[in-house]
C-alpha atoms as a PDB file:
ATOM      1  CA  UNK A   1     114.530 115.916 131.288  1.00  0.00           C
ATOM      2  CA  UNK A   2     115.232 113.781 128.277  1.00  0.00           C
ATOM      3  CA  UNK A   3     113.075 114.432 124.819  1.00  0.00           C
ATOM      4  CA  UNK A   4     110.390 111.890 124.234  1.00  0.00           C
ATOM      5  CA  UNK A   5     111.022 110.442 120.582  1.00  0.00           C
ATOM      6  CA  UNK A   6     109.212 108.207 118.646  1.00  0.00           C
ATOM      7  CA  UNK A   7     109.543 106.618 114.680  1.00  0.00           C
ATOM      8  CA  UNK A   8     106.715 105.461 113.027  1.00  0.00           C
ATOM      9  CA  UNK A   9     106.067 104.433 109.466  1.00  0.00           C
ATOM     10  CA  UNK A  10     103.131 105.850 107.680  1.00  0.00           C
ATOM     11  CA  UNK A  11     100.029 103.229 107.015  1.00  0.00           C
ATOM     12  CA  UNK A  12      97.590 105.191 105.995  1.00  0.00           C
ATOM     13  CA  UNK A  13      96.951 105.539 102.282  1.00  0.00           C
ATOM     14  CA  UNK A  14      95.827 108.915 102.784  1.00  0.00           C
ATOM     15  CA  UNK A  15      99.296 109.958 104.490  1.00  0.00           C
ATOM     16  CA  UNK A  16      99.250 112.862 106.848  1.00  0.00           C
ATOM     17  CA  UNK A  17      95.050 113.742 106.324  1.00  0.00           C
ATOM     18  CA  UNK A  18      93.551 116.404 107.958  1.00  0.00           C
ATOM     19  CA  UNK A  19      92.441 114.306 110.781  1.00  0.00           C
ATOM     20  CA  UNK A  20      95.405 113.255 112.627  1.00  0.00           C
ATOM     21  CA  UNK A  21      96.813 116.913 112.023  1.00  0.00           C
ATOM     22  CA  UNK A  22      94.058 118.370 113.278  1.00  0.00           C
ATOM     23  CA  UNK A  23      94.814 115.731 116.497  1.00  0.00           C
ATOM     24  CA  UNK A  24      98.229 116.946 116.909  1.00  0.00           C
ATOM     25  CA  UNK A  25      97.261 120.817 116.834  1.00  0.00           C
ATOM     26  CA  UNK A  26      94.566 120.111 119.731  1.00  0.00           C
ATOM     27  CA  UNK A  27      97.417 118.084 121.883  1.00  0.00           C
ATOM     28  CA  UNK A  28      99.763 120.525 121.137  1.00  0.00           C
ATOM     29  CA  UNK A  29      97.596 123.268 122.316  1.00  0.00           C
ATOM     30  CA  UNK A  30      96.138 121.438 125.477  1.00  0.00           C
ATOM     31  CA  UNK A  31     100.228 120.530 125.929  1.00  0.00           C
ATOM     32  CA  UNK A  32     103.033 122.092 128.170  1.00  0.00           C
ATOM     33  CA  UNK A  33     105.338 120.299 125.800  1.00  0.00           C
ATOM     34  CA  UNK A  34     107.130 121.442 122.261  1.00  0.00           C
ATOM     35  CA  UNK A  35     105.728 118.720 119.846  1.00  0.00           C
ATOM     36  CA  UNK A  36     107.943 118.265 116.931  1.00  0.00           C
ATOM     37  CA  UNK A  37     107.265 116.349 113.811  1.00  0.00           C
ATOM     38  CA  UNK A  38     110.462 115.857 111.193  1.00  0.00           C
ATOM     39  CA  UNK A  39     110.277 114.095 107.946  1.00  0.00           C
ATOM     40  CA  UNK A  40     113.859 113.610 106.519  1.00  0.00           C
ATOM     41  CA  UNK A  41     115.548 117.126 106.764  1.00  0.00           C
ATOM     42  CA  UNK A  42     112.000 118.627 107.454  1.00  0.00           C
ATOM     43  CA  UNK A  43     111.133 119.244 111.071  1.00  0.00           C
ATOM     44  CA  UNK A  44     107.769 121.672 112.160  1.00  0.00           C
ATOM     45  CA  UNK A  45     105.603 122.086 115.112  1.00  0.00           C
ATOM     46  CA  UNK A  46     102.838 120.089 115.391  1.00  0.00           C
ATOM     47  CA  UNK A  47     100.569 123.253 116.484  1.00  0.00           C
ATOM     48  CA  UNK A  48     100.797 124.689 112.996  1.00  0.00           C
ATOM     49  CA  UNK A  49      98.424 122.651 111.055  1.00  0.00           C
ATOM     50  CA  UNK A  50      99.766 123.797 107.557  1.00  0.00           C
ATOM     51  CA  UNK A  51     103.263 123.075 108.121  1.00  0.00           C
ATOM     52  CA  UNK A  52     101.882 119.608 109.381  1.00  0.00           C
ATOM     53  CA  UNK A  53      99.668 119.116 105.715  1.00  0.00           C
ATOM     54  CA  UNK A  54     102.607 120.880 104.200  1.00  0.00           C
ATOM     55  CA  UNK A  55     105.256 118.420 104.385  1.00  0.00           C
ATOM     56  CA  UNK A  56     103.413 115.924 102.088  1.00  0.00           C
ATOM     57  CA  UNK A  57     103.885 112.800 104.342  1.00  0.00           C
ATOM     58  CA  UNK A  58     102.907 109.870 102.462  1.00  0.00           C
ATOM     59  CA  UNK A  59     101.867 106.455 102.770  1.00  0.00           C
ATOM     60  CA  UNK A  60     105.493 104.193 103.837  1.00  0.00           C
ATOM     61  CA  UNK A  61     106.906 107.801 104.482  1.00  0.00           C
ATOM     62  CA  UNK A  62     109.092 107.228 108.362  1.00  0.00           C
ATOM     63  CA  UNK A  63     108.193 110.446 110.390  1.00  0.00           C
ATOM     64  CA  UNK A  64     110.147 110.884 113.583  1.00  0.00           C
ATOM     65  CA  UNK A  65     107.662 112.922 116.737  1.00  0.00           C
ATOM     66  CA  UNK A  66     109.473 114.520 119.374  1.00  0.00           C
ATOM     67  CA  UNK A  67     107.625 115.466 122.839  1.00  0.00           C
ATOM     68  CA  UNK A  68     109.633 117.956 124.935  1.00  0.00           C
ATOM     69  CA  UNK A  69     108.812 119.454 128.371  1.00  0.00           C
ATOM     70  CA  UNK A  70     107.288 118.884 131.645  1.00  0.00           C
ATOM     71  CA  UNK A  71     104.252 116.824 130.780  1.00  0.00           C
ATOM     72  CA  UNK A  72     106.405 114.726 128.090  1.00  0.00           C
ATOM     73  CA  UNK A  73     105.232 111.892 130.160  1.00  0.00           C
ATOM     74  CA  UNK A  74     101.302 112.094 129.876  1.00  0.00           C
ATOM     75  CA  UNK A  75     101.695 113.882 126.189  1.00  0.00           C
ATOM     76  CA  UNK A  76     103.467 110.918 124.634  1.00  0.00           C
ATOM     77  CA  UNK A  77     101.323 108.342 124.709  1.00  0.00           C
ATOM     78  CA  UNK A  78      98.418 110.659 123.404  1.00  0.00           C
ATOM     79  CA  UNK A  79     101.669 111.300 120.519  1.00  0.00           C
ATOM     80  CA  UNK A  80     101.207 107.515 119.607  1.00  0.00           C
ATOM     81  CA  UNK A  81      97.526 107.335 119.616  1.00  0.00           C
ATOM     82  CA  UNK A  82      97.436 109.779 116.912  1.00  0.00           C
ATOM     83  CA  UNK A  83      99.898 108.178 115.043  1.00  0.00           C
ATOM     84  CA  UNK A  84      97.401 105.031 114.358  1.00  0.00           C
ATOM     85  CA  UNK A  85      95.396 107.393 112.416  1.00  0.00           C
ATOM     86  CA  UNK A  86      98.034 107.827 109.739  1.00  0.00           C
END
């Protein structure tokens, strides 16, 4: 089983907004798979939506997401979507 990751640079001038976060808790919860989301030394789970606001991800900000588990496969894509929203 290798760990789904994927980089992405922020686009949105809103940064993390409540939307996208609020995407990543419902995927996270529908998900077999640990969702990760690190900014520099930072890293939370994407269920917990405060930790998510709480890391103050900005607009040109590079956020690494990790997917890990057994439906890594189906999960990660739905990972990416989300991303397009920040």
């Amino acid at each position: 089983n290798n760990m789904k990751e994927y980089t992405y640079q922020v686009k949105n001038e809103l940064g993390m907004h409540a939307r996208p976060a609020g995407m990543f808790v419902k995927l996270a919860k529908q998900s077999q798979s640990v969702i990760e989301i690190q900014k520099g030394d930072k890293k939370v789970n994407v269920s917990r939506l405060l930790a998510v606001m709480g890391m103050g991800i900005r607009q040109g900000d590079t956020i690494t997401l990790t997917v890990d588990g057994p439906d890594e496969e189906q999960v990660f894509p739905e990972v990416q979507k989300v991303c397009d929203e920040i």
